[in-house]
N, C-alpha and C. Protein backbone atom coordinates (compact mmCIF):
# COMPACT_ATOMS: atom_id res chain seq x y z
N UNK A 1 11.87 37.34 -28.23
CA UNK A 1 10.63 36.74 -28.65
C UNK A 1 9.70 37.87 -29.10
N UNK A 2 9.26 37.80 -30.34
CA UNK A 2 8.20 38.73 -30.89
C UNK A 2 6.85 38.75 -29.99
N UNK A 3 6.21 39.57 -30.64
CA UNK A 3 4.83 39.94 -29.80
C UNK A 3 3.84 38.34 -30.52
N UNK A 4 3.98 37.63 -31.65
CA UNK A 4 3.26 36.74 -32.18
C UNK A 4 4.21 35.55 -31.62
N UNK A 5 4.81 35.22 -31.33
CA UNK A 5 5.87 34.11 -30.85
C UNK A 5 5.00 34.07 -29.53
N UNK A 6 4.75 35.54 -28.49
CA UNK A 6 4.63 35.81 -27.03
C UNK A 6 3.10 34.88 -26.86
N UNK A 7 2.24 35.30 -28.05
CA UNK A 7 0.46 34.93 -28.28
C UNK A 7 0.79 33.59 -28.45
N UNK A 8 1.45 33.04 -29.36
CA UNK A 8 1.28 31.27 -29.56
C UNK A 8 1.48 31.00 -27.88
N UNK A 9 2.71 31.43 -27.83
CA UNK A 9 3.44 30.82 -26.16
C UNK A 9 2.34 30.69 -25.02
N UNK A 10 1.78 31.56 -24.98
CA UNK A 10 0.65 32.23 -24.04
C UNK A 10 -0.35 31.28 -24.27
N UNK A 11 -0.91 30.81 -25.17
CA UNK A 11 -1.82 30.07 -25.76
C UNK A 11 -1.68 28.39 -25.51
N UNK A 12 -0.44 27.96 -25.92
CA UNK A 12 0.02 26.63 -25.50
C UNK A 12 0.06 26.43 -24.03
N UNK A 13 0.27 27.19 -23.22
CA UNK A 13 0.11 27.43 -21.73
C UNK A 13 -1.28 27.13 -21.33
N UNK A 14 -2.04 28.11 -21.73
CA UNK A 14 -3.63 28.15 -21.38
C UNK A 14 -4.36 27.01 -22.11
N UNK A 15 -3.95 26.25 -22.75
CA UNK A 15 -5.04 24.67 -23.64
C UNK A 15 -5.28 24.61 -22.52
N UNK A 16 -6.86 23.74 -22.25
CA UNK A 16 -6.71 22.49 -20.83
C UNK A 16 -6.03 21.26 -21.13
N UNK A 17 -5.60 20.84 -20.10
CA UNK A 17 -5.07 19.79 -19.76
C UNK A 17 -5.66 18.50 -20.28
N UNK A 18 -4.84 17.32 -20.85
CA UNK A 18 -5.88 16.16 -21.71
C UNK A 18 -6.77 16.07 -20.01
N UNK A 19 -7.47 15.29 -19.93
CA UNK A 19 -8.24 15.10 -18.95
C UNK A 19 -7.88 13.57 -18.18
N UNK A 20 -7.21 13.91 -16.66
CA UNK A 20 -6.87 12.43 -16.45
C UNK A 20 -8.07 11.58 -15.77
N UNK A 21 -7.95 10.23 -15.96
CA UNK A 21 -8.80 9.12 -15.91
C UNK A 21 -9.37 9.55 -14.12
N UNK A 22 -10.73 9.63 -13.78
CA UNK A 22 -10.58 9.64 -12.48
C UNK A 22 -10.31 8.55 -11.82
N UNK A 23 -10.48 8.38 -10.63
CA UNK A 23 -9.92 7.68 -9.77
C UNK A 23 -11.31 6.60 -9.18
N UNK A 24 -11.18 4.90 -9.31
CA UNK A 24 -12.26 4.28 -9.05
C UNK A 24 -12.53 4.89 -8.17
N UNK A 25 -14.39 4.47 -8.05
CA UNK A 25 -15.20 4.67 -6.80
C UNK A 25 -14.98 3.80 -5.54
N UNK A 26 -15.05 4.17 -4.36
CA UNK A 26 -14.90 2.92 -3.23
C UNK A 26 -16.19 2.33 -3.68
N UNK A 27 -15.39 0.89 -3.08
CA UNK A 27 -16.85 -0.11 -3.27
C UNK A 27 -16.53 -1.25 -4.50
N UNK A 28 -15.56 -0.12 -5.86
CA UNK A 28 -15.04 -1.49 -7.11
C UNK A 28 -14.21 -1.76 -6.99
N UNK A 29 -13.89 -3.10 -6.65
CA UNK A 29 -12.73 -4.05 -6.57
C UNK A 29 -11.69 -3.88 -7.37
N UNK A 30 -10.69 -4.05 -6.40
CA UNK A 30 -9.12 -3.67 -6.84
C UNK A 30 -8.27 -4.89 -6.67
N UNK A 31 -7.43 -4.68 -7.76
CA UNK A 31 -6.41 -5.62 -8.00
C UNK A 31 -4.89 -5.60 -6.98
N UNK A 32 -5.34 -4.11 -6.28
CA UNK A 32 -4.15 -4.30 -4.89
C UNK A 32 -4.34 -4.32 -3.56
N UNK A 33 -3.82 -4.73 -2.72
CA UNK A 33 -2.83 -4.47 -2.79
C UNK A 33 -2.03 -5.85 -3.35
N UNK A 34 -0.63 -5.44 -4.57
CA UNK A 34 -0.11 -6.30 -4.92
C UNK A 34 0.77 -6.84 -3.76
N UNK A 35 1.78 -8.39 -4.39
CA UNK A 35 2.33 -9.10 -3.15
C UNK A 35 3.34 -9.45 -4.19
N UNK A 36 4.91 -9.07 -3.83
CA UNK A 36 5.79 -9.39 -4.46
C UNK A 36 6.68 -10.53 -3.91
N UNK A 37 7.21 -11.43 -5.13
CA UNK A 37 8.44 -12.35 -4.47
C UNK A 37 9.39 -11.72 -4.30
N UNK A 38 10.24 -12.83 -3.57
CA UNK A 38 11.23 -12.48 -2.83
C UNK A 38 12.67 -12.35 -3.83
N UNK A 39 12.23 -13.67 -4.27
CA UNK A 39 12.92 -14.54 -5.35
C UNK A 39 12.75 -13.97 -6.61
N UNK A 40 12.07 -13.36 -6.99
CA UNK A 40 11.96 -12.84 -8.40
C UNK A 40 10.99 -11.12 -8.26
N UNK A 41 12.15 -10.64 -7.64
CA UNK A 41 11.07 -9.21 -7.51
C UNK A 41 10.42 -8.57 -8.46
N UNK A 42 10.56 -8.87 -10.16
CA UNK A 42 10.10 -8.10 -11.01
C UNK A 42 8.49 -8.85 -11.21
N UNK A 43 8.22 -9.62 -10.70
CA UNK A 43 7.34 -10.63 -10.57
C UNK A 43 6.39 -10.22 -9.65
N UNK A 44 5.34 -9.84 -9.98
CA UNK A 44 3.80 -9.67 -8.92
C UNK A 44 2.75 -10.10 -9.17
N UNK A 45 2.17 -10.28 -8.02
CA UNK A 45 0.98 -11.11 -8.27
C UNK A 45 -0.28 -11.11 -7.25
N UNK A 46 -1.39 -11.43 -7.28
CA UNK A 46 -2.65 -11.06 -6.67
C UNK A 46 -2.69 -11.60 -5.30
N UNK A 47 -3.19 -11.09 -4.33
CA UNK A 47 -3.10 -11.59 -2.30
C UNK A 47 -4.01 -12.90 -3.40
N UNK A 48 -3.57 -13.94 -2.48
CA UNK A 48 -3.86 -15.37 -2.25
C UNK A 48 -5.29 -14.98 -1.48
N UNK A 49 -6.53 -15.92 -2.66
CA UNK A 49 -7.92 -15.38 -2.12
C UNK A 49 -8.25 -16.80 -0.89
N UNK A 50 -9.09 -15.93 0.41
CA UNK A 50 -9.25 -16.70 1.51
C UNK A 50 -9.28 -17.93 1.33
N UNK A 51 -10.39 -18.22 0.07
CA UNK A 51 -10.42 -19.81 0.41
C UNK A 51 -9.60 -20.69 -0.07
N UNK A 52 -8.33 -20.39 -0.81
CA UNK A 52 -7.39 -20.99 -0.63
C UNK A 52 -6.51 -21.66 0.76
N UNK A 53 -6.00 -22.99 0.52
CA UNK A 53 -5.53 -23.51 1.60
C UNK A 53 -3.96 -23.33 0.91
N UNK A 54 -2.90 -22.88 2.15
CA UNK A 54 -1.63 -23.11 1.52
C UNK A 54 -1.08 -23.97 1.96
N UNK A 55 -0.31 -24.51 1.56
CA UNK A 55 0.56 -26.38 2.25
C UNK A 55 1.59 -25.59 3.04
N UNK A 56 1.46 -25.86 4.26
CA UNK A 56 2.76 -25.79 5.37
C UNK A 56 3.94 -26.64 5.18
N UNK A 57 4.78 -25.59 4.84
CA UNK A 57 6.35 -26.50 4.29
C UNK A 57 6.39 -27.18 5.92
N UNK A 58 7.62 -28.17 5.76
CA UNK A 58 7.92 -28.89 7.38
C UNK A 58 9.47 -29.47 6.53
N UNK A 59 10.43 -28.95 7.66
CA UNK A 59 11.84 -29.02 7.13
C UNK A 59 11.90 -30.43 7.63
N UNK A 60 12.49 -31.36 6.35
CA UNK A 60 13.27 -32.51 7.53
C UNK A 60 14.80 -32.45 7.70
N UNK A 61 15.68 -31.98 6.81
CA UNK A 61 16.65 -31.99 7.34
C UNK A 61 17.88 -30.16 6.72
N UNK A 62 18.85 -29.73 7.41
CA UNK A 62 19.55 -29.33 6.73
C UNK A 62 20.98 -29.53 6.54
N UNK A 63 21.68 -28.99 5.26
CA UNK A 63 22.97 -29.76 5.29
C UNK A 63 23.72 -28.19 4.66
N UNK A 64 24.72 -28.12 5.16
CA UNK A 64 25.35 -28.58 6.93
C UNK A 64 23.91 -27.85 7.98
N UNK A 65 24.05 -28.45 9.09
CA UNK A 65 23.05 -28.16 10.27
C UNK A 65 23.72 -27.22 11.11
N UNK A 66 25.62 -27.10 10.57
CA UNK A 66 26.34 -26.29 11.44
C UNK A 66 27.49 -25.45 10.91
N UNK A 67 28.35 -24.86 11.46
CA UNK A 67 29.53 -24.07 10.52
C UNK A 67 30.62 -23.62 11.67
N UNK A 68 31.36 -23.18 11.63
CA UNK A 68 32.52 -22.27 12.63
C UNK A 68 31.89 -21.30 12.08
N UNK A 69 32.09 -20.43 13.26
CA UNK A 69 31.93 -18.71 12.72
C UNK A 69 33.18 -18.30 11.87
N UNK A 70 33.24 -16.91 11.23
CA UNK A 70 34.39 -16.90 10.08
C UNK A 70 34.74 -17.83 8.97
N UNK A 71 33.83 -18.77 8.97
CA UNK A 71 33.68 -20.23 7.84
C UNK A 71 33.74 -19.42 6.56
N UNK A 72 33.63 -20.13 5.31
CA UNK A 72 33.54 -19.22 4.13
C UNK A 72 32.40 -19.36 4.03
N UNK A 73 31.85 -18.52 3.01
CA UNK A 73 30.79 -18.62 2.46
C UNK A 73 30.03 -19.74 1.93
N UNK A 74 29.10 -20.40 2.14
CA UNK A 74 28.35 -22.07 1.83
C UNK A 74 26.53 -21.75 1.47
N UNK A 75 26.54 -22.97 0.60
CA UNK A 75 25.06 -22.72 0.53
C UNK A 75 24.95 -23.41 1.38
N UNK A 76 23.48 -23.63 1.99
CA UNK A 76 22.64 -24.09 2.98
C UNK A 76 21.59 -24.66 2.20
N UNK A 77 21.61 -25.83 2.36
CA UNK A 77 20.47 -26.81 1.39
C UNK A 77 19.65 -27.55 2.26
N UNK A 78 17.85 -26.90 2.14
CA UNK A 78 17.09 -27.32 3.14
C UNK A 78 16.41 -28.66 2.44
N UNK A 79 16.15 -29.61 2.78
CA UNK A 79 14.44 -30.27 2.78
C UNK A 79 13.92 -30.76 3.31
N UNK A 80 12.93 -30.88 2.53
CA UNK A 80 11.77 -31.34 3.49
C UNK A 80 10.22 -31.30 2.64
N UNK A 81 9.20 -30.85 2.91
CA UNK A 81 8.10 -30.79 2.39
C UNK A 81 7.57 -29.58 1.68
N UNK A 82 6.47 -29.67 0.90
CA UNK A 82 6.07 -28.90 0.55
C UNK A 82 6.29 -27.42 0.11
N UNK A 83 7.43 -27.78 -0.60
CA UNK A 83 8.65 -26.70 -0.91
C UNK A 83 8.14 -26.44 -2.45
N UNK A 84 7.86 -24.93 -2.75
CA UNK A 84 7.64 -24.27 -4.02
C UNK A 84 8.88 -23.22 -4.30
N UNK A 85 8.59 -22.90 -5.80
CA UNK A 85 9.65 -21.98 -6.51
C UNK A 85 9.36 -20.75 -5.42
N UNK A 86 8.35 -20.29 -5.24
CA UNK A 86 7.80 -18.88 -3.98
C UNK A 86 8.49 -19.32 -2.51
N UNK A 87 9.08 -20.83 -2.27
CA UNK A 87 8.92 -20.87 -0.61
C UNK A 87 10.29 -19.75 -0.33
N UNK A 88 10.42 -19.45 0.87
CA UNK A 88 11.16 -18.50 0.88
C UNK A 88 12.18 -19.17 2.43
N UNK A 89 13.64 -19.25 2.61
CA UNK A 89 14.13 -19.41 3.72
C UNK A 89 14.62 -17.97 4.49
N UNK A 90 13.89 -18.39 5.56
CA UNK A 90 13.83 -17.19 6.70
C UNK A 90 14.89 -17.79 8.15
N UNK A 91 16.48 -16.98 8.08
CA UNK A 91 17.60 -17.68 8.27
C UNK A 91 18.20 -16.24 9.25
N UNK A 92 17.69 -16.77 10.83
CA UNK A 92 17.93 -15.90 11.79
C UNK A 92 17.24 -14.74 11.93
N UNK A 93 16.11 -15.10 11.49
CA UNK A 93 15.00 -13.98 11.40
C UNK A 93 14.99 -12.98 9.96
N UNK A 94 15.42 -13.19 9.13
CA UNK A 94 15.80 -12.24 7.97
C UNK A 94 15.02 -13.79 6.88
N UNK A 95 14.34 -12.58 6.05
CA UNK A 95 14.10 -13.44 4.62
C UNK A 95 15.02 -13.73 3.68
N UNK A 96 15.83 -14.59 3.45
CA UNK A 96 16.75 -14.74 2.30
C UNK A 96 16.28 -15.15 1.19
N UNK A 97 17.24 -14.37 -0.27
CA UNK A 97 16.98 -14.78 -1.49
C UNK A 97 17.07 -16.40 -1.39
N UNK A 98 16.62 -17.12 -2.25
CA UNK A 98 16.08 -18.50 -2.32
C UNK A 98 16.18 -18.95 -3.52
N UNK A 99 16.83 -20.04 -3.54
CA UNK A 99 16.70 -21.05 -4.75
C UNK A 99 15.78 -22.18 -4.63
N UNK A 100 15.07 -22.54 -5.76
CA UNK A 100 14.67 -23.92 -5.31
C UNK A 100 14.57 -24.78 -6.57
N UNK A 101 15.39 -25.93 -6.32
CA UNK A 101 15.76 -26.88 -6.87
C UNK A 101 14.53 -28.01 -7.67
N UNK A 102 13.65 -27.81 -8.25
CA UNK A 102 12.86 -28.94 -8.30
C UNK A 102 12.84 -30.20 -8.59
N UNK A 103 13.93 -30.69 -9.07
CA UNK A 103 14.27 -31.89 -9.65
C UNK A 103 14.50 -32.92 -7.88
N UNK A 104 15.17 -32.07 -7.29
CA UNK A 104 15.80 -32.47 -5.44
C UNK A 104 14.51 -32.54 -4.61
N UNK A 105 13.85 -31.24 -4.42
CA UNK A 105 12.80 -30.57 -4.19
C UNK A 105 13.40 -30.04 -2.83
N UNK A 106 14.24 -29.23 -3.02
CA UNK A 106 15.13 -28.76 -1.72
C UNK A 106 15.38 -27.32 -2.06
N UNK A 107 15.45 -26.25 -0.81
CA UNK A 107 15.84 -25.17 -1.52
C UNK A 107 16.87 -24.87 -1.11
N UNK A 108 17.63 -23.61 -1.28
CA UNK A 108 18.88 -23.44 -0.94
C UNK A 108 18.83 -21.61 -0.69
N UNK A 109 20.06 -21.75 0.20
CA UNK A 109 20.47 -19.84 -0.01
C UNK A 109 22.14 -19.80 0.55
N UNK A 110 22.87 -18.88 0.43
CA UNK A 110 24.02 -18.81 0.96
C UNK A 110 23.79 -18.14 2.17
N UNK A 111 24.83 -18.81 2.82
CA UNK A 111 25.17 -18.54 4.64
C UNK A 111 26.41 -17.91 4.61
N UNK A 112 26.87 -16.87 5.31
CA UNK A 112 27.56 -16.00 5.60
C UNK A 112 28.47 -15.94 6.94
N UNK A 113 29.15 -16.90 7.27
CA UNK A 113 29.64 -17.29 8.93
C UNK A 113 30.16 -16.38 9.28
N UNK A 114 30.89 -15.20 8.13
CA UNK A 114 31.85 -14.19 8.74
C UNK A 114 30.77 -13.00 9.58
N UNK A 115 29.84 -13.19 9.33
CA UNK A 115 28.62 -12.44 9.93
C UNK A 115 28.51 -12.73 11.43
N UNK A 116 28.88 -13.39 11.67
CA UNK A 116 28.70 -13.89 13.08
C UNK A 116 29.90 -13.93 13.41
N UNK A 117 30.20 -13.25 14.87
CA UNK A 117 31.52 -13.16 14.98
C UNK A 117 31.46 -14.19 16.57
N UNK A 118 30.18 -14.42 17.48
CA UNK A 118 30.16 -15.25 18.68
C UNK A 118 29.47 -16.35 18.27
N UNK A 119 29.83 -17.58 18.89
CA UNK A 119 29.20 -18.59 18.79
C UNK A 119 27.48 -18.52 18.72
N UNK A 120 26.84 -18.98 18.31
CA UNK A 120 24.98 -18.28 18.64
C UNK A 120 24.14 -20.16 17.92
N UNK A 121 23.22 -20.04 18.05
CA UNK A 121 22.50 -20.99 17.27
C UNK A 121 21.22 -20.11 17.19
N UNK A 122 21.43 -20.44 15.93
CA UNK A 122 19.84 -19.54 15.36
C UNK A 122 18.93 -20.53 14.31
N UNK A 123 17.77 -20.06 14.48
CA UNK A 123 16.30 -20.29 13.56
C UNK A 123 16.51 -20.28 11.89
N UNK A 124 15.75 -21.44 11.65
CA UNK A 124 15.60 -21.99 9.76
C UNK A 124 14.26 -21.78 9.99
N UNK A 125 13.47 -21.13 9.22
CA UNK A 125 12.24 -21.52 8.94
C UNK A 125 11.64 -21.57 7.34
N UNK A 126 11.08 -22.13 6.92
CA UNK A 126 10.65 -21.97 5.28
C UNK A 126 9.13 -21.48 5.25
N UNK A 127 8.86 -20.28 4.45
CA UNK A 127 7.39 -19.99 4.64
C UNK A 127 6.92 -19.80 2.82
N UNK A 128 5.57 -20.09 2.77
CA UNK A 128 4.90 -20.27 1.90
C UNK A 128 4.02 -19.51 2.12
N UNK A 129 4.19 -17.84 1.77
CA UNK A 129 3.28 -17.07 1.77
C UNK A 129 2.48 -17.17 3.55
N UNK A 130 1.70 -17.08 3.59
CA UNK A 130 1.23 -16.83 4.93
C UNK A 130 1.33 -18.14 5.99
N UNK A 131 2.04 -19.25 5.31
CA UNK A 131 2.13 -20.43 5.93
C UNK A 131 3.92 -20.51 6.38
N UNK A 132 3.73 -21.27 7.26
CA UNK A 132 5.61 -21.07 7.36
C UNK A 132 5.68 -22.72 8.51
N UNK A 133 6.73 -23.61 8.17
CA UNK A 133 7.19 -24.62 8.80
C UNK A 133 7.51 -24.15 10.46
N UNK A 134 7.81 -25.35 10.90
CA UNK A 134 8.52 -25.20 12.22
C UNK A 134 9.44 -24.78 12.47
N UNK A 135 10.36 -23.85 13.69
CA UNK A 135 11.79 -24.03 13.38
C UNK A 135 13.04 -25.13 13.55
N UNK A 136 13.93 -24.95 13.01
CA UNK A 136 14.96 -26.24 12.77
C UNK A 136 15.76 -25.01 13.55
N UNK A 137 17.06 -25.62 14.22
CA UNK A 137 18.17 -25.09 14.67
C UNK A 137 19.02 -25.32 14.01
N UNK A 138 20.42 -24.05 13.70
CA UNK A 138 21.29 -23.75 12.91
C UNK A 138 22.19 -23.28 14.16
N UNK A 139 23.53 -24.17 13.89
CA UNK A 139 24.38 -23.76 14.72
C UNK A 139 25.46 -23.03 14.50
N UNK A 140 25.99 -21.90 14.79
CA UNK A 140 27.14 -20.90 14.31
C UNK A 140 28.51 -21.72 15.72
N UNK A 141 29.53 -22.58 15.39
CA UNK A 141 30.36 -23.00 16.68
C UNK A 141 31.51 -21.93 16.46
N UNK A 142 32.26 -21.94 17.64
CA UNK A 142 33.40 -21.13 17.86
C UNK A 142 34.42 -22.30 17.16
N UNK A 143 35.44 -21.51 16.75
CA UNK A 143 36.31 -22.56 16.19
C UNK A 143 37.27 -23.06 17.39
N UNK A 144 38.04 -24.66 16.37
CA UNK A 144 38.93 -25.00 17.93
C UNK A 144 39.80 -23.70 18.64
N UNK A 145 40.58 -23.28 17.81
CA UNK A 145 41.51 -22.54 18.51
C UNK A 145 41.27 -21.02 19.19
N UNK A 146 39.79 -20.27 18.70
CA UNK A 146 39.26 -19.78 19.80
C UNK A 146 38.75 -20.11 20.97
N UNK A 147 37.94 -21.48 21.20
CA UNK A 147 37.77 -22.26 22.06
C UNK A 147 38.88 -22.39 23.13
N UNK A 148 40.06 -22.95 22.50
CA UNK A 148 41.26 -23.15 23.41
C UNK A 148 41.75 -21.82 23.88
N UNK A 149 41.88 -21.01 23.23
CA UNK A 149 42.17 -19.67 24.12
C UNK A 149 41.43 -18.93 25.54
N UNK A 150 39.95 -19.27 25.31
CA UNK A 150 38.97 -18.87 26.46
C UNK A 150 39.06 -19.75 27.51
N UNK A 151 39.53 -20.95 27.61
CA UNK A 151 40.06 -21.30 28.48
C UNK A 151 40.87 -21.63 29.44
């Protein structure tokens, strides 16, 4: 590199910097913290303002209500009330991806029996953002012929 190559170089180094935007003052209202779905993560959107009321989903039924453990893989089709494209099924304490059907007005997610390897009965719940139904019981059974062996 020449001694005039070295001066430009030197020079492009030393510009200032464009000048970045500062940073709001406390006190002006902000658009975060954002709140993402579950169901559509590329999707965000503004906290739900206080005086909004949200409708408490309330399950009435699910189908199947039960499975053998090691079962194959099944969807799980809830309904009941107040079920949106956002409601989300929360299936043994874990949030699951979620479908929801609107034409039915039921939502759905796949169940996983091979996940469970002991008999257990666990928690359905459907929540709507800060609102969430009652729980329903979900039963994981031992199959017959493990059954017959433990005894």
């Amino acid at each position: 590199m020449n001694d005039r190559e070295k001066d430009h170089d030197v020079a492009e180094r030393e510009k200032p910097l464009a000048k970045a935007k500062a940073a709001p003052r406390e006190g002006t209202p902000q658009a975060f913290p954002y709140s993402a779905s579950i169901n559509e993560p590329q999707t965000v959107s503004t906290p739900i303002p206080p005086d909004i009321e949200v409708p408490v989903p309330a399950i009435t039924s699910l189908n199947p209500a039960s499975c053998l453990t090691g079962d194959p893989d099944f969807p799980l089709i809830v309904s009941g009330d107040n079920f949106f494209g956002d409601s989300v099924i929360n299936f043994a304490g874990q949030d699951e991806p979620t479908t929801y059907d609107a034409d039915a007005k039921t939502l759905s997610t796949i169940v996983k029996p091979s996940l469970w390897a002991e008999p257990v009965v666990v928690q359905v719940i459907i929540k709507n953002g800060p609102a969430q139904s009652g729980p329903v019981d979900f039963e994981f059974a031992a199959p017959a012929s493990r059954a017959k062996k433990g005894k």
